[in-house]
Protein backbone atom coordinates (compact mmCIF):
# COMPACT_ATOMS: atom_id res chain seq x y z
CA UNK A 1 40.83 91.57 76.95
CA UNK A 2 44.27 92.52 78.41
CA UNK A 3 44.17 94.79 81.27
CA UNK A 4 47.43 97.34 81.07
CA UNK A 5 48.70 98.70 84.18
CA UNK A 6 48.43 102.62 84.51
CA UNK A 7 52.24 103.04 85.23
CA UNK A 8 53.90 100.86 82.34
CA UNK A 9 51.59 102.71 80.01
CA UNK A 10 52.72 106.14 80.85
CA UNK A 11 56.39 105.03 79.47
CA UNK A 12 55.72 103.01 76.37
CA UNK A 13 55.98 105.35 73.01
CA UNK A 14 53.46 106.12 70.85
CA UNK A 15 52.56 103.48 68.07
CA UNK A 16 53.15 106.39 65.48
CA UNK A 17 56.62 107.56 66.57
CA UNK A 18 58.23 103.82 64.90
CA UNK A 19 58.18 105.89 61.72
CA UNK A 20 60.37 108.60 61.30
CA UNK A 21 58.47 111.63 59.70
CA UNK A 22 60.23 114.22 57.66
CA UNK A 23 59.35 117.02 59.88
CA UNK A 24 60.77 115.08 63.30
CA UNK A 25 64.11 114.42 60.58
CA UNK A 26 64.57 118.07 60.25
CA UNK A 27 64.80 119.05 63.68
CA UNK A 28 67.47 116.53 65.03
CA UNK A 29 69.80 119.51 65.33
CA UNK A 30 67.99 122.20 66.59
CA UNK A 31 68.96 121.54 70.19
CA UNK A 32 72.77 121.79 69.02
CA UNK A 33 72.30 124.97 67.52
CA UNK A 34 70.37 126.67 69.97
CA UNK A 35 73.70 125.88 72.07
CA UNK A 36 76.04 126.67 69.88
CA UNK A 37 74.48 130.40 70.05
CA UNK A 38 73.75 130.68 73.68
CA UNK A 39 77.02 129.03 75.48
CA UNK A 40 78.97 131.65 74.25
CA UNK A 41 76.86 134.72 75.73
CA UNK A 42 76.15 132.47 79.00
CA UNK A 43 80.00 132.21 79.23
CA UNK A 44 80.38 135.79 79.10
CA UNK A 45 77.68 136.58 81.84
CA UNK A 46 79.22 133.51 83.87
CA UNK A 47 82.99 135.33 83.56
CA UNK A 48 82.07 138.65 84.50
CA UNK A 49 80.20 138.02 86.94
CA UNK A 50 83.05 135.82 88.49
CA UNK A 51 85.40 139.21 87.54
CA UNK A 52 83.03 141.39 89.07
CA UNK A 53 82.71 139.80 92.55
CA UNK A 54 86.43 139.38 92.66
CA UNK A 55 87.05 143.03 92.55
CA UNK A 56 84.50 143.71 94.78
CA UNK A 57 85.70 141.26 97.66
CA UNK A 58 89.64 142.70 96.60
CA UNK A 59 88.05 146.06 97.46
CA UNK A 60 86.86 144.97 100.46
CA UNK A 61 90.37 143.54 101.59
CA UNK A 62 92.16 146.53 100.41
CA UNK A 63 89.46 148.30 102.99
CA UNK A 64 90.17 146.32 105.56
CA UNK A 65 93.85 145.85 105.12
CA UNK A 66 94.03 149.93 105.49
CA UNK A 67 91.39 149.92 108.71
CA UNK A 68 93.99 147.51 110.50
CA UNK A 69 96.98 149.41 109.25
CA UNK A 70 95.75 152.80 110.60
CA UNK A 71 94.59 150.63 113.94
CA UNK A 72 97.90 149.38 114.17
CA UNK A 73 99.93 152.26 113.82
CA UNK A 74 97.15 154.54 115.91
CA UNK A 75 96.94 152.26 119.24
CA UNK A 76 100.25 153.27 121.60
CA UNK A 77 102.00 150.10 122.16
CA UNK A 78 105.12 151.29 125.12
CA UNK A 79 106.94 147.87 124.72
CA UNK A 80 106.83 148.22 120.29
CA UNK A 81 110.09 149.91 119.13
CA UNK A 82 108.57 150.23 115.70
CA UNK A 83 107.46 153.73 114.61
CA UNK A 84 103.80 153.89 113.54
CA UNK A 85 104.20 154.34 109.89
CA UNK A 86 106.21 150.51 110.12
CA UNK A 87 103.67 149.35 112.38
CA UNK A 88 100.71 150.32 110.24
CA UNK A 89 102.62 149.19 107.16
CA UNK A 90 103.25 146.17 108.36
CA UNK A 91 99.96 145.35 109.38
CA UNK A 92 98.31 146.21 105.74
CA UNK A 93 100.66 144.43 104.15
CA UNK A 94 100.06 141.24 106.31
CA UNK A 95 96.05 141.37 106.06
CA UNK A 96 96.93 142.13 101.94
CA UNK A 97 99.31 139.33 101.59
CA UNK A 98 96.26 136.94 103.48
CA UNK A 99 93.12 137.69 101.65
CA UNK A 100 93.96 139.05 98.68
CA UNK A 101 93.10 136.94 95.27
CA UNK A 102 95.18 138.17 92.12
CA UNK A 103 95.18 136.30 88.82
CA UNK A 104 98.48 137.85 88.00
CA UNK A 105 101.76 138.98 89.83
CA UNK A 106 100.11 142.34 91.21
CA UNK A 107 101.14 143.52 94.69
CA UNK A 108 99.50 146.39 96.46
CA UNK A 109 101.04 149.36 97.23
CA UNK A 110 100.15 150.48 100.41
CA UNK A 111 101.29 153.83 101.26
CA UNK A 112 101.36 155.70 105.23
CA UNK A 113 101.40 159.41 105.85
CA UNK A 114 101.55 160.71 109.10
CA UNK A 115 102.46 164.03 109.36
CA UNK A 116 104.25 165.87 111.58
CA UNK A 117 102.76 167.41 114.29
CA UNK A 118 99.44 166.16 113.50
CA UNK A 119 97.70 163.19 115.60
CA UNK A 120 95.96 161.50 112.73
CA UNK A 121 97.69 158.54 110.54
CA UNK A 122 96.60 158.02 107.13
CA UNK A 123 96.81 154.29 105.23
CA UNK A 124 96.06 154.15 101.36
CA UNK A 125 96.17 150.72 99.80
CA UNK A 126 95.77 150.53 96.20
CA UNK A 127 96.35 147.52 93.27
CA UNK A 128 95.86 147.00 89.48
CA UNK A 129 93.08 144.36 88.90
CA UNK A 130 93.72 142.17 86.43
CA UNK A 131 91.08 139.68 86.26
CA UNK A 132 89.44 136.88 84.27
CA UNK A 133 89.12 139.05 81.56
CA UNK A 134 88.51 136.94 78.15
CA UNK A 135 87.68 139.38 75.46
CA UNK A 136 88.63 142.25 76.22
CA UNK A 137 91.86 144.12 78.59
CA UNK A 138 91.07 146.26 81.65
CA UNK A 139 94.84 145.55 83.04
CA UNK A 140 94.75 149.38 84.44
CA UNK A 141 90.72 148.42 86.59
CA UNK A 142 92.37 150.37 89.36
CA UNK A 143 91.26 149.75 93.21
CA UNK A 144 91.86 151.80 95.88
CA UNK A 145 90.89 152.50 99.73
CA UNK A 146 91.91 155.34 102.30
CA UNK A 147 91.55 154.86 106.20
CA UNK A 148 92.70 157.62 108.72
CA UNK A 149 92.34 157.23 112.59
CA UNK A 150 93.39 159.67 115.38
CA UNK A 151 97.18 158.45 117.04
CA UNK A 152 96.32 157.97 120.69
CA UNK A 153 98.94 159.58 122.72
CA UNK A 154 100.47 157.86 126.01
């Protein structure tokens, strides 16, 4: 009597699977199919998710970009000959220009009011969205974000 070791014996194939039945024939494909349908409604979750995180962390720029543009332009600086609307335009545009991520040629528009004889400065940075968008167009997904801050006087 041959002894058979526990391990090889886990990995040999059944005696019965030599012969092809009809019923193992039929299902060769199955696994192909069942692909087929799902890959394209995975791809769809997998791309919008992607889209929607991107225009959440753009909104989140835009936010900050319009925090450090009313900083900028609120803080007196005696040696800056800049006037605080260039100073806090400047400094949106910069923060923009470094973390922003655009698919397309989209720039934002970052707008400063301060008016006068008031004391507070007002930043609004805003952008078109345009992002990996595969089926359908939302070219006009619109962000926005308002900061004001008090102008500290000398």
């Amino acid at each position: 009597m041959t002894a058979m070791r526990a391990d090889t014996a886990m990995h040999q194939a059944p005696k019965t699977a030599a012969r092809s039945t009809p019923k193992a024939q039929s299902q060769k494909g199955t696994t192909l199919l069942e692909f087929a349908l799902v890959l394209p409604l995975f791809l769809v979750i997998l791309f919008g998710m992607i889209t929607f995180s991107v225009a959440l962390y753009n909104k989140t720029v835009l936010t900050m970009a319009t925090r450090e543009g009313a900083r900028s332009g609120a803080v007196y600086d005696p040696d800056n000959e800049e006037t605080i609307g260039t100073r806090a335009y400047n400094a949106a545009i910069q923060v923009c220009e470094d973390h922003l991520i655009s698919f397309a040629s989209t720039e934002p528009d970052v707008v400063v009011n301060v008016p006068s004889g008031s004391s507070v400065i007002t930043v609004t940075a805003s952008m078109n969205y345009s992002g990996l968008f595969i089926f359908l167009d939302f070219s006009d997904f619109f962000i926005s974000a308002t900061s004001s801050m008090r102008i500290e006087s000398p």
